[in-house]
PDB file of N, CA and C in Angstrom:
ATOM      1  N   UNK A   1      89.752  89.101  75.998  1.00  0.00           N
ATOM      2  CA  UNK A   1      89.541  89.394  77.395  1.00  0.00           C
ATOM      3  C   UNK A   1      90.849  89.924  77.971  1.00  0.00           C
ATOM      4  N   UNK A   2      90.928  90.829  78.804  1.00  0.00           N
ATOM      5  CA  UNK A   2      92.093  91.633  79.617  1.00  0.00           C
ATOM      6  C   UNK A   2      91.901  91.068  80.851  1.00  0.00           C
ATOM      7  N   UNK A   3      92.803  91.361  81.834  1.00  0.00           N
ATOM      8  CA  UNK A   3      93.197  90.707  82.846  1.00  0.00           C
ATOM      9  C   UNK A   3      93.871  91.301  83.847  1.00  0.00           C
ATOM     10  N   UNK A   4      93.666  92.089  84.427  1.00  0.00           N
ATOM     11  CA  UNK A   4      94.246  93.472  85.094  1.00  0.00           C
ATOM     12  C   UNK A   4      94.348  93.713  86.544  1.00  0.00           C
ATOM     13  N   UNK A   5      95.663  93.880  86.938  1.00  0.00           N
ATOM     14  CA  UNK A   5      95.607  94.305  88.832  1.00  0.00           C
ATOM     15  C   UNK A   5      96.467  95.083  88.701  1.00  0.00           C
ATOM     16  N   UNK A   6      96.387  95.408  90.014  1.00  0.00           N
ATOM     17  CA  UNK A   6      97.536  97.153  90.567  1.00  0.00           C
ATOM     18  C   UNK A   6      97.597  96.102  92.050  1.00  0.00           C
ATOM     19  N   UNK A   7      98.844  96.640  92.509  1.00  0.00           N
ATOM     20  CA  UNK A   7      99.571  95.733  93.518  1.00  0.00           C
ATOM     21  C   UNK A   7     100.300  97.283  94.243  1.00  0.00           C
ATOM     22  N   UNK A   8      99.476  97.699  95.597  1.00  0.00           N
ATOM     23  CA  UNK A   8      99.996  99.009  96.702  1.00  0.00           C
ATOM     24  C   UNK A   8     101.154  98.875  97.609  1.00  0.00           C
ATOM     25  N   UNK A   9     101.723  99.121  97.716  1.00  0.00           N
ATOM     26  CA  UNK A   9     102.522  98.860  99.126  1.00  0.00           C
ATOM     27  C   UNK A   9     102.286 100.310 100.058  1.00  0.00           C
ATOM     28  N   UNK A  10     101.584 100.470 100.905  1.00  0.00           N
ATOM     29  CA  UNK A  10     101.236 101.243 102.014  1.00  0.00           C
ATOM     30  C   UNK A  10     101.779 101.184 103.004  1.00  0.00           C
ATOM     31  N   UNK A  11     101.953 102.895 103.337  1.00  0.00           N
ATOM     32  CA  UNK A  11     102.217 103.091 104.935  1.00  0.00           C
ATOM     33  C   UNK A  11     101.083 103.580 105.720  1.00  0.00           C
ATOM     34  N   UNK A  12     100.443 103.113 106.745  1.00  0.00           N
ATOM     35  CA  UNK A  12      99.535 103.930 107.745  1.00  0.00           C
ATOM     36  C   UNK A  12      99.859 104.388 108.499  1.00  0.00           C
ATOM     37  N   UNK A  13      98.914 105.550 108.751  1.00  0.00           N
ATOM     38  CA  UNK A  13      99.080 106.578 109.640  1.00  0.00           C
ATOM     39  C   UNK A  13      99.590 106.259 110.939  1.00  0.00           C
ATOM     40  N   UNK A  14      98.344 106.660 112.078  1.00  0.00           N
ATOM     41  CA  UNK A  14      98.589 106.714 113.710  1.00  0.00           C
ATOM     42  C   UNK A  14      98.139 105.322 114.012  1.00  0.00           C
ATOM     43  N   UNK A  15      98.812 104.396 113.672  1.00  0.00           N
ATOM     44  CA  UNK A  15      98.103 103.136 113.961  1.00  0.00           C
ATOM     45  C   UNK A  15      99.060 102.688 114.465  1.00  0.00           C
ATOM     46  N   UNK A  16      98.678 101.681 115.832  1.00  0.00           N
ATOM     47  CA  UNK A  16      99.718 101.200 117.008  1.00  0.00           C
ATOM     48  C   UNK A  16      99.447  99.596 116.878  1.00  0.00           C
ATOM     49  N   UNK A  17      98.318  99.271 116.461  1.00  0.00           N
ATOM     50  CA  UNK A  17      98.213  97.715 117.158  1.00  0.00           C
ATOM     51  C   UNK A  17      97.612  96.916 115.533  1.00  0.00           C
ATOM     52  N   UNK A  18      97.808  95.579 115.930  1.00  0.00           N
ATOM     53  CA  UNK A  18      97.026  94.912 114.173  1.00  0.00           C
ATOM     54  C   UNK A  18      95.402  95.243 114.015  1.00  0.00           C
ATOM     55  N   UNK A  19      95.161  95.627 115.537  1.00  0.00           N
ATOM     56  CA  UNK A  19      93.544  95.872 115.682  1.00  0.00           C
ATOM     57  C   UNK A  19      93.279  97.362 114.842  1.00  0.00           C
ATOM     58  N   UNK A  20      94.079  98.166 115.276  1.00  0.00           N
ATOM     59  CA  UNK A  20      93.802  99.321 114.639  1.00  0.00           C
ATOM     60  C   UNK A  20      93.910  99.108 112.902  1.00  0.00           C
ATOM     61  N   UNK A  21      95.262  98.719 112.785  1.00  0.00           N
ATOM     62  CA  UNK A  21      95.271  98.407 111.274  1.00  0.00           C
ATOM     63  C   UNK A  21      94.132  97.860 110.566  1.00  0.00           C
ATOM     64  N   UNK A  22      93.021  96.768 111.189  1.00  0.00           N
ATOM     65  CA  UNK A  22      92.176  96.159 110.512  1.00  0.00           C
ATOM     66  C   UNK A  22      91.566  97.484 110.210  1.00  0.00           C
ATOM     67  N   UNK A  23      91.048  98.597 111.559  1.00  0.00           N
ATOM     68  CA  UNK A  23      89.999  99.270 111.429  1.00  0.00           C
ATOM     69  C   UNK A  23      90.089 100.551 109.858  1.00  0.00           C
ATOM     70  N   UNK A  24      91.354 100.381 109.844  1.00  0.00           N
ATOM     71  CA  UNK A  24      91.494 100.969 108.224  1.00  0.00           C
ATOM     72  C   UNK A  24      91.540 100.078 107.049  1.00  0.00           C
ATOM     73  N   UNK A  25      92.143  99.166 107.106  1.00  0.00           N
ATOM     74  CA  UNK A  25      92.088  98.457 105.767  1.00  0.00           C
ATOM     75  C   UNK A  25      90.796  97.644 105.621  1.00  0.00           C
ATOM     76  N   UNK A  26      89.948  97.342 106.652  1.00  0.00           N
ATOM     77  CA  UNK A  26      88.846  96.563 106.405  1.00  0.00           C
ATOM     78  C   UNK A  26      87.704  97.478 105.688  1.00  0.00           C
ATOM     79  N   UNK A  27      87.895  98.955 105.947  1.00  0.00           N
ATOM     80  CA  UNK A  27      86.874  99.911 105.247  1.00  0.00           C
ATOM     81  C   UNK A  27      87.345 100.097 103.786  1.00  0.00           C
ATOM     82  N   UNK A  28      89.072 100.314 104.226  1.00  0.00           N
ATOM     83  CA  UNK A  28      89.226 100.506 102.390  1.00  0.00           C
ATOM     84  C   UNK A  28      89.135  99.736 101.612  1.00  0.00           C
ATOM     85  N   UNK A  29      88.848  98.450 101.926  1.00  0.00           N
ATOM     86  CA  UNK A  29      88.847  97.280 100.671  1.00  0.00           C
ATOM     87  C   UNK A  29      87.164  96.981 101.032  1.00  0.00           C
ATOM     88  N   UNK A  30      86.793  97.606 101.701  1.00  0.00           N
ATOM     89  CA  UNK A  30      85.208  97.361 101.009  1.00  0.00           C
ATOM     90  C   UNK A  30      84.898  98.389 100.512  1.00  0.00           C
ATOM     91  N   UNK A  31      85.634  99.739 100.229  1.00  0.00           N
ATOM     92  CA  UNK A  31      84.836 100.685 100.012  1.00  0.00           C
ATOM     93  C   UNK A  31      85.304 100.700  98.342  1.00  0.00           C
ATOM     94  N   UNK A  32      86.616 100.094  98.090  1.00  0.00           N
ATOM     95  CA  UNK A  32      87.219  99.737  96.637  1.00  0.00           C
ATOM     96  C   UNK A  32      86.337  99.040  95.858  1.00  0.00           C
ATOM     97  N   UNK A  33      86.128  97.481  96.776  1.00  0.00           N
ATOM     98  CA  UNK A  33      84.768  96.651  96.067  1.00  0.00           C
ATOM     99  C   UNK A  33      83.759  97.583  95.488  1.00  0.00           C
ATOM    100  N   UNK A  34      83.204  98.277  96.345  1.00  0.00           N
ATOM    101  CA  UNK A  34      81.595  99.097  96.558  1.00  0.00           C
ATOM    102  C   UNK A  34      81.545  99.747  95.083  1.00  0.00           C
ATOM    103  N   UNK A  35      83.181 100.996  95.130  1.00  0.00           N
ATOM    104  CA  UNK A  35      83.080 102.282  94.240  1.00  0.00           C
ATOM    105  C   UNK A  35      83.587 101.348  93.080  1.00  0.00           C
ATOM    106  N   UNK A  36      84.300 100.606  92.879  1.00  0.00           N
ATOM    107  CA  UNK A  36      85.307 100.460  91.463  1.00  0.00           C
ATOM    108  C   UNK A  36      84.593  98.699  90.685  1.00  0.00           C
ATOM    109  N   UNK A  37      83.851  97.771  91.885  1.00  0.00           N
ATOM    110  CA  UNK A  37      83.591  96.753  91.154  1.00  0.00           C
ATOM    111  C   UNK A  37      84.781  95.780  90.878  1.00  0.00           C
ATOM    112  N   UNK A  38      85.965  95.430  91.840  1.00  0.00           N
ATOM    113  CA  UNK A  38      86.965  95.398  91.590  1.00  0.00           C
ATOM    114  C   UNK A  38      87.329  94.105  92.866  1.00  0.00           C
ATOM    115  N   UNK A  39      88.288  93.284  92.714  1.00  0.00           N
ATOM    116  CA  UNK A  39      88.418  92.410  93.323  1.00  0.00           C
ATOM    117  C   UNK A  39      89.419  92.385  94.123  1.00  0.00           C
ATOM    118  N   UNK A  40      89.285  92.647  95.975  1.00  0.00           N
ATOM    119  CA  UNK A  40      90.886  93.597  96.455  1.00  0.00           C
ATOM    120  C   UNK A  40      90.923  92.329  97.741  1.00  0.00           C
ATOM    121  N   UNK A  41      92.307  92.431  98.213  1.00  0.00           N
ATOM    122  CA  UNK A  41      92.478  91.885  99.557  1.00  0.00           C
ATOM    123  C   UNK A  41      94.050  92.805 100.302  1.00  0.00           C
ATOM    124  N   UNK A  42      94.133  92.142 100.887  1.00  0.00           N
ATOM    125  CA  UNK A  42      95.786  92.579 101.427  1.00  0.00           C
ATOM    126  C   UNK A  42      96.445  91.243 101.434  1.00  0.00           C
ATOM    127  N   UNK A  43      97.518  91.649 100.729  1.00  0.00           N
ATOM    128  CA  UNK A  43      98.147  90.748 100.148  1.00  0.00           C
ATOM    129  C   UNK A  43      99.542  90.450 100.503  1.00  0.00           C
ATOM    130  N   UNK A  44      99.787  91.339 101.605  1.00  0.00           N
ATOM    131  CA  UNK A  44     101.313  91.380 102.233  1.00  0.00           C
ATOM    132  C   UNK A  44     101.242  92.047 103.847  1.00  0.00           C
ATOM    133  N   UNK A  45     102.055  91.874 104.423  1.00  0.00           N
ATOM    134  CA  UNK A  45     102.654  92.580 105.479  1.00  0.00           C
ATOM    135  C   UNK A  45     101.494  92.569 106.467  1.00  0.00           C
ATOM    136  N   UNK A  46     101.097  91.137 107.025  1.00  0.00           N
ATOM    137  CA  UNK A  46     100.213  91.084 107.482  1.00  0.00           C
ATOM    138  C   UNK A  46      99.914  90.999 109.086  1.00  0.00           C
ATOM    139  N   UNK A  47     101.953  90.882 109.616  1.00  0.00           N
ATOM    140  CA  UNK A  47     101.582  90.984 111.119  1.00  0.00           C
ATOM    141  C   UNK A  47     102.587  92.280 111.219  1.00  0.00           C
ATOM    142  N   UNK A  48     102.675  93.412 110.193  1.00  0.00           N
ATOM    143  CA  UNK A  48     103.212  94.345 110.554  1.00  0.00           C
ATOM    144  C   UNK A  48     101.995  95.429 110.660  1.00  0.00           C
ATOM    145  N   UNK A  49     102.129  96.393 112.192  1.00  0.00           N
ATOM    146  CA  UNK A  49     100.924  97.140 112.273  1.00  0.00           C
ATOM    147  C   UNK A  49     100.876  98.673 111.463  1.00  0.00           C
ATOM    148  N   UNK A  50     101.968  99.197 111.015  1.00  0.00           N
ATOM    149  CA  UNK A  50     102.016 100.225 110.084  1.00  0.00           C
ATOM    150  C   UNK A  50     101.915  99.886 108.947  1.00  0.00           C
ATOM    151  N   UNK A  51     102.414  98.893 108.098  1.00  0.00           N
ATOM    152  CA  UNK A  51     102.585  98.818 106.607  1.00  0.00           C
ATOM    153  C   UNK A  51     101.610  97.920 106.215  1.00  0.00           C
ATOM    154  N   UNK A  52     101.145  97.752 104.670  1.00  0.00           N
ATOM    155  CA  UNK A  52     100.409  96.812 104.055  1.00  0.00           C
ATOM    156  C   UNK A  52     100.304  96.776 103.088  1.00  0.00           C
ATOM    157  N   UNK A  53      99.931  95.847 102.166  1.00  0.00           N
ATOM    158  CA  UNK A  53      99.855  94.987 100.614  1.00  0.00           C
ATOM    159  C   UNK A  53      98.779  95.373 100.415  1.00  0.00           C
ATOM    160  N   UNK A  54      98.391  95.664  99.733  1.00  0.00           N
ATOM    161  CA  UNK A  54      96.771  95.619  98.845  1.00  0.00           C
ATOM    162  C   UNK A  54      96.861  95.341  97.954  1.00  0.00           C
ATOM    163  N   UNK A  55      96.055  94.323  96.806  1.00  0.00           N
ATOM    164  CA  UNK A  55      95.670  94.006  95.209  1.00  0.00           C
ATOM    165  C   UNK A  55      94.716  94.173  95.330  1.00  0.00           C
ATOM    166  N   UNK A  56      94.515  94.738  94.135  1.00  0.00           N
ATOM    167  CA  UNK A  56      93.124  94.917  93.314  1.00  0.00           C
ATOM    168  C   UNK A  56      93.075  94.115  91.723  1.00  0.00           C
ATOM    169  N   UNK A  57      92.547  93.561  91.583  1.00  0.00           N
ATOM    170  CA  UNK A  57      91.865  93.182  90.105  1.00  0.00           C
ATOM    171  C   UNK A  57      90.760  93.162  89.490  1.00  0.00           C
ATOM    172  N   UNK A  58      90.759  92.890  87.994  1.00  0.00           N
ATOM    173  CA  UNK A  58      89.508  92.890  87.630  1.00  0.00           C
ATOM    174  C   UNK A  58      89.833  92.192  86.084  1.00  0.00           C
ATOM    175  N   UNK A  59      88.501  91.991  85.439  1.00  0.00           N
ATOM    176  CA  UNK A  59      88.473  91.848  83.938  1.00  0.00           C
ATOM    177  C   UNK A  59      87.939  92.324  83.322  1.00  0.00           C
ATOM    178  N   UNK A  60      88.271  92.733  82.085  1.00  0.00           N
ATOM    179  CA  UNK A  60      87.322  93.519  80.805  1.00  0.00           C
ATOM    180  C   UNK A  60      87.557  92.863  79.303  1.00  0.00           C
ATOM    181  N   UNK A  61      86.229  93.374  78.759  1.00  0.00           N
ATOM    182  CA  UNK A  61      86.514  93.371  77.932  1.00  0.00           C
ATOM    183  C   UNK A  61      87.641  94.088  76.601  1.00  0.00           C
ATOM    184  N   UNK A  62      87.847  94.903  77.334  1.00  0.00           N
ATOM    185  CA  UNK A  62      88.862  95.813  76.317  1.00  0.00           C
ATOM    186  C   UNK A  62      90.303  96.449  77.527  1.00  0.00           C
ATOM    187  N   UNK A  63      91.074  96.424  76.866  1.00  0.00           N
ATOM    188  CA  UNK A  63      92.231  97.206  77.649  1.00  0.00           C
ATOM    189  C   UNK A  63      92.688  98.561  78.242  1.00  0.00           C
ATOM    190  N   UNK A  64      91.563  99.190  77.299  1.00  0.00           N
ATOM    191  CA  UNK A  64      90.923 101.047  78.256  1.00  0.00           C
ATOM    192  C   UNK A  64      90.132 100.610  79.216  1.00  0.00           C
ATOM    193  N   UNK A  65      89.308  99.577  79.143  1.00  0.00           N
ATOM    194  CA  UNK A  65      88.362 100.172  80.314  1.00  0.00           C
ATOM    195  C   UNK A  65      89.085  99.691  81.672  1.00  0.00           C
ATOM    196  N   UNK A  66      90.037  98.282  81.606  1.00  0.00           N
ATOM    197  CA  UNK A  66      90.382  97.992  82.364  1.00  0.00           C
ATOM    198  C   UNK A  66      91.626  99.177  82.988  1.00  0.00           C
ATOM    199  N   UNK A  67      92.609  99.391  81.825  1.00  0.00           N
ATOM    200  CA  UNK A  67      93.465 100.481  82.840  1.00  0.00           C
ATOM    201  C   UNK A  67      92.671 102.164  83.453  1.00  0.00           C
ATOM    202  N   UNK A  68      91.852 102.359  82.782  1.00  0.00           N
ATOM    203  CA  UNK A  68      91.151 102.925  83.154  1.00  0.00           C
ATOM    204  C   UNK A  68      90.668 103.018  84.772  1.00  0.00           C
ATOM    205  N   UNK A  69      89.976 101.844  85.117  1.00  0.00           N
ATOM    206  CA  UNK A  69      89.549 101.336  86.300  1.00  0.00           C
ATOM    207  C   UNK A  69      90.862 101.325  87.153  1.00  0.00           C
ATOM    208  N   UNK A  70      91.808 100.734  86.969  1.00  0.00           N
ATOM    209  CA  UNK A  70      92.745 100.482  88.061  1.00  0.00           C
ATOM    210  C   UNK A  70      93.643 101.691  87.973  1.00  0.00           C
ATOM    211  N   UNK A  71      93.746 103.126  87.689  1.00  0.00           N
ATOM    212  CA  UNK A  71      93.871 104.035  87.312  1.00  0.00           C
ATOM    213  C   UNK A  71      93.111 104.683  87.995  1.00  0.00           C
ATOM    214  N   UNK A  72      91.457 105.084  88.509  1.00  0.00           N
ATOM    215  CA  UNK A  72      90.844 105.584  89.105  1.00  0.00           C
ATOM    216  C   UNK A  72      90.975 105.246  90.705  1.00  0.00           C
ATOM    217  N   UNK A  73      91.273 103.617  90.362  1.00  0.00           N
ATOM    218  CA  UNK A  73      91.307 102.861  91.653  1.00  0.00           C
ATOM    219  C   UNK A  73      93.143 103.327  92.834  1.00  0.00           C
ATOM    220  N   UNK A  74      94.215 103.313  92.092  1.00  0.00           N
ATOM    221  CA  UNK A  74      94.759 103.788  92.126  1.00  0.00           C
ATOM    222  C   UNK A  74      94.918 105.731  92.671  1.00  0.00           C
ATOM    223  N   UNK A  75      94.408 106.851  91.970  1.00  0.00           N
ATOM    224  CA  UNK A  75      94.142 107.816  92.505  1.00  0.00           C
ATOM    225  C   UNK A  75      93.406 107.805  94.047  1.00  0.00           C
ATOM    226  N   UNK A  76      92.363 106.977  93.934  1.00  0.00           N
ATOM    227  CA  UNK A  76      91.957 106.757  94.954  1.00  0.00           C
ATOM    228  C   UNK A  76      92.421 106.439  96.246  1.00  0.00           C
ATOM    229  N   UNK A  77      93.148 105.459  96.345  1.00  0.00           N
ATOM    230  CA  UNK A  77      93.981 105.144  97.153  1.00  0.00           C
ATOM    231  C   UNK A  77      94.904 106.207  97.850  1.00  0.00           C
ATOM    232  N   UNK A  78      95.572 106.688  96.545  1.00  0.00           N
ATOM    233  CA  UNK A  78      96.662 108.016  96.732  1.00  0.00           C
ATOM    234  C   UNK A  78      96.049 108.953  97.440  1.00  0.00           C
ATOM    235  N   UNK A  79      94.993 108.983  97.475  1.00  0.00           N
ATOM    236  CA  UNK A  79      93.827 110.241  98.263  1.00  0.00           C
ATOM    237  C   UNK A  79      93.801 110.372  99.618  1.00  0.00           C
ATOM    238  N   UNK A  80      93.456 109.126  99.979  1.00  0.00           N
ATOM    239  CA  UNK A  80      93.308 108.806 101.000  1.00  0.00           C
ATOM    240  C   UNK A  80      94.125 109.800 102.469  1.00  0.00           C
ATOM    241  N   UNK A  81      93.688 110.260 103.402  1.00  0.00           N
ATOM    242  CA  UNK A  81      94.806 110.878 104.119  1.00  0.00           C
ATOM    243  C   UNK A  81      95.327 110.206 105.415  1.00  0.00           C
ATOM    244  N   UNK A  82      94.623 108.829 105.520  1.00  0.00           N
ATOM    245  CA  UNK A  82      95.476 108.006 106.750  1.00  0.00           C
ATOM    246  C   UNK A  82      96.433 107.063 106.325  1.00  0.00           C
ATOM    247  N   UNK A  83      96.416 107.379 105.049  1.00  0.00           N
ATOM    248  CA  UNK A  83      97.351 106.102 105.056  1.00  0.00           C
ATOM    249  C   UNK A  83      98.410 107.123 103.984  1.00  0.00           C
ATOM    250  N   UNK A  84      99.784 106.390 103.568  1.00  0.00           N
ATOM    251  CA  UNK A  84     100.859 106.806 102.632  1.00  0.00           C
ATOM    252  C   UNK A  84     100.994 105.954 101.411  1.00  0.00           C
ATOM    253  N   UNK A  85     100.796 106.141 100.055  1.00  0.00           N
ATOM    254  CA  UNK A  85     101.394 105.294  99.207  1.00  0.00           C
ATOM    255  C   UNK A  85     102.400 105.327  98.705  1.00  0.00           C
ATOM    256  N   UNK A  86     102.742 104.529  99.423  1.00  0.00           N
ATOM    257  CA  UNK A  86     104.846 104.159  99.157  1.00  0.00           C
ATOM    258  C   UNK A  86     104.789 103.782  97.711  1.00  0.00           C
ATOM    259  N   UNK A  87     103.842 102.851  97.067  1.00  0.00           N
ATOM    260  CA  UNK A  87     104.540 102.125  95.748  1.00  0.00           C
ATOM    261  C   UNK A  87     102.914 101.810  95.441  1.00  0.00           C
ATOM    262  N   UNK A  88     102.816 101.183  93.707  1.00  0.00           N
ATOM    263  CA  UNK A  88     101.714 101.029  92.860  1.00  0.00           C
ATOM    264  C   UNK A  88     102.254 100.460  91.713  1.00  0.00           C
ATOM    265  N   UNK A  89     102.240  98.773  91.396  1.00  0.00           N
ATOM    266  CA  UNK A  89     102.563  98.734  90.653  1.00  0.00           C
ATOM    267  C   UNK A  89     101.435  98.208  89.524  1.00  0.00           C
ATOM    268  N   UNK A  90     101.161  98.066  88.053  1.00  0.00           N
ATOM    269  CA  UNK A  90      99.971  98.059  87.635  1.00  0.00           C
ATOM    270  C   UNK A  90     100.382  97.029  86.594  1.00  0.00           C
ATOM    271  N   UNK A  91      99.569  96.127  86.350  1.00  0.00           N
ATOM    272  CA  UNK A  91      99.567  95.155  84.777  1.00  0.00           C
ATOM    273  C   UNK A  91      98.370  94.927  84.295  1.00  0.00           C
ATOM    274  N   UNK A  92      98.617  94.755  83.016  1.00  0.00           N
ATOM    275  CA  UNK A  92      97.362  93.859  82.385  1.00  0.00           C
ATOM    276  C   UNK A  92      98.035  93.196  81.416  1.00  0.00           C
ATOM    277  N   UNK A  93      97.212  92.153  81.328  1.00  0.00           N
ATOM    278  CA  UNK A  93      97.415  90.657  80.559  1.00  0.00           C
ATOM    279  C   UNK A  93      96.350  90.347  79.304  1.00  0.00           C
ATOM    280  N   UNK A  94      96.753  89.859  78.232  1.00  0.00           N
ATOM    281  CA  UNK A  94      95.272  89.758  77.243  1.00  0.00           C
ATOM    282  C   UNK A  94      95.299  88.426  77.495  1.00  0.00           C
ATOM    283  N   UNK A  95      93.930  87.421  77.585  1.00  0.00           N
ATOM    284  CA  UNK A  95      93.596  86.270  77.841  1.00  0.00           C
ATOM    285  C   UNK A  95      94.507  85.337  76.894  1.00  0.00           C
ATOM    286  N   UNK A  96      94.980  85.490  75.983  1.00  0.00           N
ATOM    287  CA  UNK A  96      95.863  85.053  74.966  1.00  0.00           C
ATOM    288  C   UNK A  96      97.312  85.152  74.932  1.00  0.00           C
ATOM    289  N   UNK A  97      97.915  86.087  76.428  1.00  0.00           N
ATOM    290  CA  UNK A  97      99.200  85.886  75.936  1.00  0.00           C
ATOM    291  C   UNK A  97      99.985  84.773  76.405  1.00  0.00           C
TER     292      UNK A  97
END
């Protein structure tokens, strides 16, 4: 079994207040769940209204499919045009090490 997350550090766009901030990160981490099957929250920088943490994880059976996934999940993110990705960092673990 593999064991796999990617860890974002984000900048957002035109966003002034923590209210606004929700109204972006609450779509992108359901829309991560939705497309990738993947287990996300924000994980940092939580009373700052421009910046933010995101993780994503997941498990597989094999170590392609998982970097694979957090790899797509990743591009994705980078896509995005309201927000900036400052940083992405990525691991996987085999259930055994």
């Amino acid at each position: 079994m593999w064991i796999g997350w990617i860890e974002f550090d984000i900048l957002l766009g035109d966003v002034h207040s923590l209210k606004e901030k929700r109204s972006v990160v609450r779509p992108l981490l359901a829309e991560l769940k939705r497309r990738f099957d993947v287990s996300v929250a924000e994980v940092g920088d939580h009373e700052q209204h421009r910046r933010t943490q995101l993780g994503a994880g997941l498990v597989g059976a094999d170590r392609a499919h998982v970097v694979e996934v957090l790899t797509a999940v990743e591009r994705f993110v980078a896509a995005r045009p309201e927000l900036e990705l400052l940083s992405a960092r990525q691991r996987e673990l085999r259930s055994d090490d």
